[in-house]
Protein backbone atom coordinates (compact mmCIF):
# COMPACT_ATOMS: atom_id res chain seq x y z
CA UNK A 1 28.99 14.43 23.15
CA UNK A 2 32.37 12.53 23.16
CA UNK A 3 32.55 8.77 22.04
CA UNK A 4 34.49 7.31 25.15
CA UNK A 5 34.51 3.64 23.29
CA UNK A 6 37.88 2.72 22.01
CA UNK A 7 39.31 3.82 18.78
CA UNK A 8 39.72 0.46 17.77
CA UNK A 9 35.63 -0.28 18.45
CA UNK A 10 35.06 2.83 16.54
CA UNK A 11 36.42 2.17 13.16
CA UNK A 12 34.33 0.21 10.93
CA UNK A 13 35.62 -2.94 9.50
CA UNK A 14 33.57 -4.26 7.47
CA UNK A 15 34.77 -0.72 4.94
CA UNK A 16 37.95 -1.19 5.94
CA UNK A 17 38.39 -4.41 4.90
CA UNK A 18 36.57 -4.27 1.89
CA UNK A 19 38.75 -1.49 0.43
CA UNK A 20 42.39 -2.75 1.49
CA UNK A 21 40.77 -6.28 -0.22
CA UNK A 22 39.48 -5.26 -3.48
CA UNK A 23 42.77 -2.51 -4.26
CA UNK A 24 44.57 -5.43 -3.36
CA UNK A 25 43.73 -7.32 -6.78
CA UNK A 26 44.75 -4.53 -9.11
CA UNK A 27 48.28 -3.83 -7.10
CA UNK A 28 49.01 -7.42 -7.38
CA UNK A 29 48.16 -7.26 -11.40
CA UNK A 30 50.26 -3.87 -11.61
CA UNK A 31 53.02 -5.35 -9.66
CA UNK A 32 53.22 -8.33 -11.92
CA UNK A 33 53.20 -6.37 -15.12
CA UNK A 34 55.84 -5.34 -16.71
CA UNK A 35 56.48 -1.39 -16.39
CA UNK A 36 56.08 -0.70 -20.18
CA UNK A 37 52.65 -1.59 -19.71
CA UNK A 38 51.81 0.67 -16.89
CA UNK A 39 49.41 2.76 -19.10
CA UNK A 40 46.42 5.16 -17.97
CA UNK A 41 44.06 2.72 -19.62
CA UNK A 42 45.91 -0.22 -17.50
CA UNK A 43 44.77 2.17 -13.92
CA UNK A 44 41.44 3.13 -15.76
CA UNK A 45 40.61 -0.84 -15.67
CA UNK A 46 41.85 -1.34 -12.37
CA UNK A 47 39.52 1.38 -10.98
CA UNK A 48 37.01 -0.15 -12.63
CA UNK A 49 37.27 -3.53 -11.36
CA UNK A 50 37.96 -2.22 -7.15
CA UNK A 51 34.47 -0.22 -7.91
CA UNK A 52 32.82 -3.06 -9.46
CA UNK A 53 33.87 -5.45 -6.87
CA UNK A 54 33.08 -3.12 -3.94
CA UNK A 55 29.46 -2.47 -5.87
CA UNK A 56 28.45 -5.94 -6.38
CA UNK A 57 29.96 -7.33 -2.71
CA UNK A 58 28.29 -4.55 -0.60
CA UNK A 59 24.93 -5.78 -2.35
CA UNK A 60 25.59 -9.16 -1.81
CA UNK A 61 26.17 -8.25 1.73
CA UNK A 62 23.10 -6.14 2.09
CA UNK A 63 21.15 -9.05 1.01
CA UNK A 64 23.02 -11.29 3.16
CA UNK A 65 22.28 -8.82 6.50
CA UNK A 66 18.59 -8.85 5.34
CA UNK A 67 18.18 -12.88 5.14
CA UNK A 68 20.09 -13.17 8.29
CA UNK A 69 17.92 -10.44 10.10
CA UNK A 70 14.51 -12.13 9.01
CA UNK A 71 16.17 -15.56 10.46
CA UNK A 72 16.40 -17.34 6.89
CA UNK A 73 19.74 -19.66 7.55
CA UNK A 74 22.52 -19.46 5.28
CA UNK A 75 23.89 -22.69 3.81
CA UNK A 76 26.65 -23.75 2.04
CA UNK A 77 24.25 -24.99 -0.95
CA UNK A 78 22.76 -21.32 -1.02
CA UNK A 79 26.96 -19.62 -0.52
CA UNK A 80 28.22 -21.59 -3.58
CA UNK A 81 25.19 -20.84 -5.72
CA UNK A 82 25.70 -16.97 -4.92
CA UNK A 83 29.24 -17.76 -5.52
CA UNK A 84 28.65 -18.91 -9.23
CA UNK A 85 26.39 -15.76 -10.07
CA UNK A 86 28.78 -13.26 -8.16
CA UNK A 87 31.55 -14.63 -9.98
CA UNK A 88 29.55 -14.70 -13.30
CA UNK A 89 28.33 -11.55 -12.59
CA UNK A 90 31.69 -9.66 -12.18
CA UNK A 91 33.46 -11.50 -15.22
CA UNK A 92 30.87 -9.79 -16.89
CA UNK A 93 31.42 -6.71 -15.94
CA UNK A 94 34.94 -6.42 -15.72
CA UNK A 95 34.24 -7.96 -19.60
CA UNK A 96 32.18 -4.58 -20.62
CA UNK A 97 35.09 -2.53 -19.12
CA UNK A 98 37.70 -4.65 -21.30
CA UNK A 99 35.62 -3.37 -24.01
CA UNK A 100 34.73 0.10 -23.64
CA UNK A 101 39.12 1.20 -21.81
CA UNK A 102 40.58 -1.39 -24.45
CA UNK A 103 43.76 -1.61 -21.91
CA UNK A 104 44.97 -4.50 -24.08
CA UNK A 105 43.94 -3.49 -27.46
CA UNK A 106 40.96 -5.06 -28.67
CA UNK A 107 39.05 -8.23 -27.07
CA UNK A 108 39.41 -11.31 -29.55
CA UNK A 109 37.75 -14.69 -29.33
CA UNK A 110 36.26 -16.63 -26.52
CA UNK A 111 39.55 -18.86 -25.29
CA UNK A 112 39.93 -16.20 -21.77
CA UNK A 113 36.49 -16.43 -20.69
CA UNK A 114 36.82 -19.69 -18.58
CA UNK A 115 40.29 -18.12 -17.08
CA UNK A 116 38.24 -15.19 -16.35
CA UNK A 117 35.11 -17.10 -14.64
CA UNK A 118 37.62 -19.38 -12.65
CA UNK A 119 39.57 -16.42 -11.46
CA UNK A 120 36.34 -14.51 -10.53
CA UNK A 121 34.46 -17.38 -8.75
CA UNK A 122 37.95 -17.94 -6.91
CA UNK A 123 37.74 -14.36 -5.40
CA UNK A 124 34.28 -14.45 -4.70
CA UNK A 125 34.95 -17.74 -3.16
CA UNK A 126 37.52 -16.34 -0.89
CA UNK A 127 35.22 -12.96 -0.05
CA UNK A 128 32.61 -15.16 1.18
CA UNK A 129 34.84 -17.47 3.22
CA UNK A 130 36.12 -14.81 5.11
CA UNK A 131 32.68 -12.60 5.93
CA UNK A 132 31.24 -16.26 7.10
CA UNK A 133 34.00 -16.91 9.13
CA UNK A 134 33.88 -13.09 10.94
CA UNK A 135 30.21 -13.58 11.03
CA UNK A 136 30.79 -16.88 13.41
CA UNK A 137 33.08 -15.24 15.20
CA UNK A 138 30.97 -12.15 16.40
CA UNK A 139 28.18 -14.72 16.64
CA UNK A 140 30.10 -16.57 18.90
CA UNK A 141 31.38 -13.67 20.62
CA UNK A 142 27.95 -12.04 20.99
CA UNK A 143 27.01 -15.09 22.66
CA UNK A 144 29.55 -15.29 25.02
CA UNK A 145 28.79 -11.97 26.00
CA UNK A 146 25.36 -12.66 26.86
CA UNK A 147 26.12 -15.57 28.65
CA UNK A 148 28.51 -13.70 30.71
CA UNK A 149 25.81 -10.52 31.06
CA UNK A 150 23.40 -13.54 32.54
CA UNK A 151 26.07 -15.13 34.64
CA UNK A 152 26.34 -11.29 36.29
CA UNK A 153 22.65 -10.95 36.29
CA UNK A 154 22.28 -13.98 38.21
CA UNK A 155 25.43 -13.79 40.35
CA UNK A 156 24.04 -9.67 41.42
CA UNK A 157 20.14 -11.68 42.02
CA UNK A 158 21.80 -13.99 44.11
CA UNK A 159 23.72 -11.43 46.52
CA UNK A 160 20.46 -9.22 46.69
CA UNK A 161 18.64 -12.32 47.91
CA UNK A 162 21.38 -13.00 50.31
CA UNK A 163 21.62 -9.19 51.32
CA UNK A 164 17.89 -9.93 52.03
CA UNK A 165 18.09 -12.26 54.41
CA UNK A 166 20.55 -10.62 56.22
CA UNK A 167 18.83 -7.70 57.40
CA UNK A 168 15.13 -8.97 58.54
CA UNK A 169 17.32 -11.13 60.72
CA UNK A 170 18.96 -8.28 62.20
CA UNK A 171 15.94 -6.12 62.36
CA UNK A 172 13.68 -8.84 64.16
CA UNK A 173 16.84 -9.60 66.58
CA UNK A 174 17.66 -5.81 67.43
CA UNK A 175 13.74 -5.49 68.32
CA UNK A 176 14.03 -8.47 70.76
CA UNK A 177 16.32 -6.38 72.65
CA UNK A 178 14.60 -3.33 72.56
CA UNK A 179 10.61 -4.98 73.91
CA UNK A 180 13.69 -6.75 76.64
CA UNK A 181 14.77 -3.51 77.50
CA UNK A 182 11.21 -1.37 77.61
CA UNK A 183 10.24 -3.07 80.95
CA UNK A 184 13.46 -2.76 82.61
CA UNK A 185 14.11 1.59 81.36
CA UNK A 186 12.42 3.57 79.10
CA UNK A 187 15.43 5.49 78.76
CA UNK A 188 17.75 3.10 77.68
CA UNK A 189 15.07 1.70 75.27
CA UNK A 190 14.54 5.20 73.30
CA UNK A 191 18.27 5.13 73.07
CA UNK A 192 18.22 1.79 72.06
CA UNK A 193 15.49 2.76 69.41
CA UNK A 194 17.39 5.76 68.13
CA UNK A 195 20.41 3.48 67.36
CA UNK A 196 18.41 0.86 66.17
CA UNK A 197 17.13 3.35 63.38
CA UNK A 198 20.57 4.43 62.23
CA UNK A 199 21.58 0.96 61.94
CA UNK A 200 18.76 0.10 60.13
CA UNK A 201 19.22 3.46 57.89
CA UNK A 202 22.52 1.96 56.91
CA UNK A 203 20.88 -1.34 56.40
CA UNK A 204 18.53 -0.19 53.61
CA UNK A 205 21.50 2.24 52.02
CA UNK A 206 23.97 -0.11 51.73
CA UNK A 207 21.45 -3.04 50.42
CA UNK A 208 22.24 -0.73 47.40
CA UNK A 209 25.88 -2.30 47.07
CA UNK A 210 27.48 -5.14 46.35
CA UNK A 211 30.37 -4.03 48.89
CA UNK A 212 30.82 -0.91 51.54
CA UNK A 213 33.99 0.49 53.17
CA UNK A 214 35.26 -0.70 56.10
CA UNK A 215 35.01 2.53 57.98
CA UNK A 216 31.21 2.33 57.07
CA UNK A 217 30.81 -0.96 58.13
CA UNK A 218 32.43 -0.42 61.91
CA UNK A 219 30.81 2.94 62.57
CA UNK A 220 26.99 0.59 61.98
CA UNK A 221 28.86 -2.43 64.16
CA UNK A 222 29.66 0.48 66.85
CA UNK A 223 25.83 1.71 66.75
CA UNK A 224 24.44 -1.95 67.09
CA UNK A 225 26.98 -2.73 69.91
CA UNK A 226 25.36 0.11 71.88
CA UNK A 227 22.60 -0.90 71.83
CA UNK A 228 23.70 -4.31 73.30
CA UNK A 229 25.69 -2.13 75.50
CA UNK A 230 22.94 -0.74 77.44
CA UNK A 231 21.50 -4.44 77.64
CA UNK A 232 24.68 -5.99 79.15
CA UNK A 233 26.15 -3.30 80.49
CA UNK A 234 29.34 -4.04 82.08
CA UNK A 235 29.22 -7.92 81.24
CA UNK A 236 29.87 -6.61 77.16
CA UNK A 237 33.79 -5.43 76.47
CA UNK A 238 34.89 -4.24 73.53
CA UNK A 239 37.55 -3.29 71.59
CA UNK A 240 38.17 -2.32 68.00
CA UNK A 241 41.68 -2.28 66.00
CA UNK A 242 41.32 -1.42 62.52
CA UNK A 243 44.97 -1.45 60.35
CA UNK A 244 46.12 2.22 58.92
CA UNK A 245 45.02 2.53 55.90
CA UNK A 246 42.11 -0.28 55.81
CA UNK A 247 39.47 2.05 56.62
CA UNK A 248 38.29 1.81 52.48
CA UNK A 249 38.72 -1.81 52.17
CA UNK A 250 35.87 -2.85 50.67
CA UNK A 251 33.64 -5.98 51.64
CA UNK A 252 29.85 -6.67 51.26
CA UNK A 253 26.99 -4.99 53.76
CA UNK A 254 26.52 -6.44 57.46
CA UNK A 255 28.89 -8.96 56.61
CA UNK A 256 30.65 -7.76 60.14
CA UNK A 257 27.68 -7.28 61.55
CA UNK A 258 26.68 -11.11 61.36
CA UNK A 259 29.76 -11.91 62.43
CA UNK A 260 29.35 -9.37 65.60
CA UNK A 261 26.04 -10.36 66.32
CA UNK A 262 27.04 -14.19 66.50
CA UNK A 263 29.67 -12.91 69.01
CA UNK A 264 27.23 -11.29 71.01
CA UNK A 265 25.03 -13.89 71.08
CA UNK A 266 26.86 -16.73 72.01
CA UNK A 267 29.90 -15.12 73.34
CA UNK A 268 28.16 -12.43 75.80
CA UNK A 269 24.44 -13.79 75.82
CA UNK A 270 25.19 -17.69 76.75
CA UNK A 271 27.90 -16.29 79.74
CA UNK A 272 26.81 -15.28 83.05
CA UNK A 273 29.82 -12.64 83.53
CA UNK A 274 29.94 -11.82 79.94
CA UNK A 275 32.40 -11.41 77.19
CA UNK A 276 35.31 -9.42 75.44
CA UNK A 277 34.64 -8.80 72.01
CA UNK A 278 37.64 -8.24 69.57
CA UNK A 279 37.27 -6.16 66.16
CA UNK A 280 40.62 -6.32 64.78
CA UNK A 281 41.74 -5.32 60.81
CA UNK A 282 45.48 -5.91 59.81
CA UNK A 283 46.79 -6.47 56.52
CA UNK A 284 49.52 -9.46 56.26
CA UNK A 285 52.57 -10.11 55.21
CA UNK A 286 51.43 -11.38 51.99
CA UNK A 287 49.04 -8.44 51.19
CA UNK A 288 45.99 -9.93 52.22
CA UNK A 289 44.09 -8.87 54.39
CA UNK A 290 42.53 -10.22 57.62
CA UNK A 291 39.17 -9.10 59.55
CA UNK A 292 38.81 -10.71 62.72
CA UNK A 293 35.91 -10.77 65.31
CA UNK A 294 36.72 -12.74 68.67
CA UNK A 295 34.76 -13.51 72.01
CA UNK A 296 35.64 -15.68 74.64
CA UNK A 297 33.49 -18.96 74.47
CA UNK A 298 33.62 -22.18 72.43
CA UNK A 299 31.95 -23.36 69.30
CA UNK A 300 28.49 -24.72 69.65
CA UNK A 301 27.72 -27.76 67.91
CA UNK A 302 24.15 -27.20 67.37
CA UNK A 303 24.15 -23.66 66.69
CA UNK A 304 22.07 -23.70 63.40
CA UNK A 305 21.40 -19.76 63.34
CA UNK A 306 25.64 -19.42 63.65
CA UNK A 307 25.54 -22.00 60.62
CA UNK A 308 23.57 -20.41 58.40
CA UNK A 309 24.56 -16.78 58.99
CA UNK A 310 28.88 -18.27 58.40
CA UNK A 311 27.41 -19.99 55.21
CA UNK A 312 25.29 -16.84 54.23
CA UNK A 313 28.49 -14.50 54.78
CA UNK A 314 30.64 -17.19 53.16
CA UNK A 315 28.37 -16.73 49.79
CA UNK A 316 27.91 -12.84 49.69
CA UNK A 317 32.33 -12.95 50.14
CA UNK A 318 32.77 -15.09 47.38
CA UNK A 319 30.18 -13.23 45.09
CA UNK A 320 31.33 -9.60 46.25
CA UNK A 321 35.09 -9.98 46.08
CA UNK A 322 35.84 -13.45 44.06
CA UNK A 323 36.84 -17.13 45.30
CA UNK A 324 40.20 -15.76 46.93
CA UNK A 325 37.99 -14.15 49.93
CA UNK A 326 37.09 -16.78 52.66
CA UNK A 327 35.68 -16.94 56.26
CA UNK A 328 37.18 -19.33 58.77
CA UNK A 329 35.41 -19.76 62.21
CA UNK A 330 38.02 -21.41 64.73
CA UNK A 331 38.11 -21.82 68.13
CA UNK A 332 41.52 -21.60 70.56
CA UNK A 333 42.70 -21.07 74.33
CA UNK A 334 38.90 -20.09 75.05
CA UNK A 335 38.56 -17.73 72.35
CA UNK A 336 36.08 -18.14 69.15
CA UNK A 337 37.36 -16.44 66.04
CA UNK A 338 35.67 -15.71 62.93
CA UNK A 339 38.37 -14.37 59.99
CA UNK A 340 37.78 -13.00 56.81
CA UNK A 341 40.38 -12.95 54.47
CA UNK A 342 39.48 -10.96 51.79
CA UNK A 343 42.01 -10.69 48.74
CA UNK A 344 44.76 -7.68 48.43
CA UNK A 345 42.89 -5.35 45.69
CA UNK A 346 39.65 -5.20 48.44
């Protein structure tokens, strides 16, 4: 199985760190020794100290991982306290390998053990400062990314319940039309009925999504305006104008189709010789791209269902595709226009 996480997010840091640290501290005291001094006993004591440090710090940090995973909080009192036996701890050490390599000759009186406790404590000092400071920062990163994972969680809730109220109010609407219909012919009502169900087969598949193609969108718009079709018959024109190349632009389910279905109903419904309805895609000038459904009519005041299915599509826009995708409902010369302009990477 391949690892398809970055290399970066692959390579442990915590080893990588620890070695480039503790080799650091006998390269700086072979650098600033003079050559004639560069002995094998000089490298044996060296060794010793990078494996001593590397032994007593990954323990440390073991027992640090283990307090932290049980919850116990680690204070500063508790750090510099673990600094002073650390410290202590590795003077010690590094004095037993002094002893047994005898890279300087023999050890002689007591004057270099607070040098060697001050220089100790000083590195552990430093070791610590750093792995508390990483440790904030994944703390603080691991929080940000679950705030961010429950700002998504939340945002995706919110469109599904939005998604939700979009197609009962279809549904309920479409089967208005067809119990209109049955009196008037059977026929047209079992046609009615088998468009209804492919509509509503698209309904429940693209509930699925956050957003759908454009083509997939129109061809669902084209099955629910037939079935208006064989209610309004001649007093329902349409025509539908979709840009080359927009047919995969994406935007969220039965957004059209509100839009549509507000142009049926109060462009086509409310008129007694009907109404033209316009479907027209384009993409502008400045890359974005515009979705426009227009009817002949004027803007109702006190249309509350219009209202809340333009604030409804105005949500699931911004959610789906960002803040830079908007819907504008205006009205000109007779004609109502509702526009969606979604943002040029839809």
């Amino acid at each position: 199985m391949t690892n398809d996480r970055p290399l970066l997010a692959r390579l442990n840091w915590y080893w990588l760190f620890q070695l480039a640290g503790w080799n650091f501290l006998p390269l700086l005291m072979l650098t600033m020794s003079p050559g004639a001094n560069h002995t094998p006993r000089l490298y044996a004591i060296a060794a010793w100290g990078v494996v001593a440090g590397l032994l007593i710090s990954d323990l440390w940090h073991r027992l640090l991982k283990r307090q932290i995973r049980h919850g116990v909080r680690i204070s500063w009192k508790m750090m510099a306290v673990a600094i002073l036996i650390l410290g202590a701890l590795h003077a010690g050490v590094q004095t037993i390998g002094y002893l047994v390599i005898k890279p300087m000759g023999e050890v002689h009186g007591l004057a270099w053990v607070p040098g060697v406790l001050m220089f100790w404590w000083g590195v552990y000092l430093v070791w610590n400062t750093f792995y508390m400071a990483v440790l904030s920062l994944r703390r603080a990163n691991r929080f940000e990314q679950e705030a961010l994972r429950l700002e998504i969680s939340a945002k995706d809730a919110e469109l599904r319940a939005l998604q939700a109220q979009v197609n009962p109010h279809f549904f309920f609407n479409s089967m208005n039309s067809v119990r209109a219909l049955i009196y008037e012919d059977q026929n047209a009502a079992a046609q009615m009925i088998d468009q209804l169900a492919s509509v509503m087969r698209y309904a429940l598949q693209s509930g699925q999504h956050d957003t759908v193609p454009l083509a997939a969108e129109i061809e669902a718009v084209q099955a629910y305006l037939a079935i208006e079709k064989i209610r309004f018959e001649e007093r329902m024109r349409v025509s539908v104008d979709i840009g080359l190349g927009l047919d995969q632009v994406r935007i969220p389910p039965m957004a059209l189709q509100t839009l549509v279905e507000n142009a049926v109903k109060y462009g086509v419904e409310t008129s007694p010789t009907g109404s033209e309805i316009r479907i027209r895609a384009q993409r502008m000038d400045d890359g974005k791209i515009h979705i426009e459904i227009a009817n002949l009519g004027a803007i109702l005041p006190f249309a509350n269902s219009t209202k809340v299915g333009l604030v409804n599509t105005r949500k699931r826009l911004a959610l789906a595709l960002g803040a830079n995708a908007s819907l504008d409902l205006t009205e000109n010369s007779g004609w109502v226009r509702a526009t969606m302009t979604l943002p040029e990477a839809a």
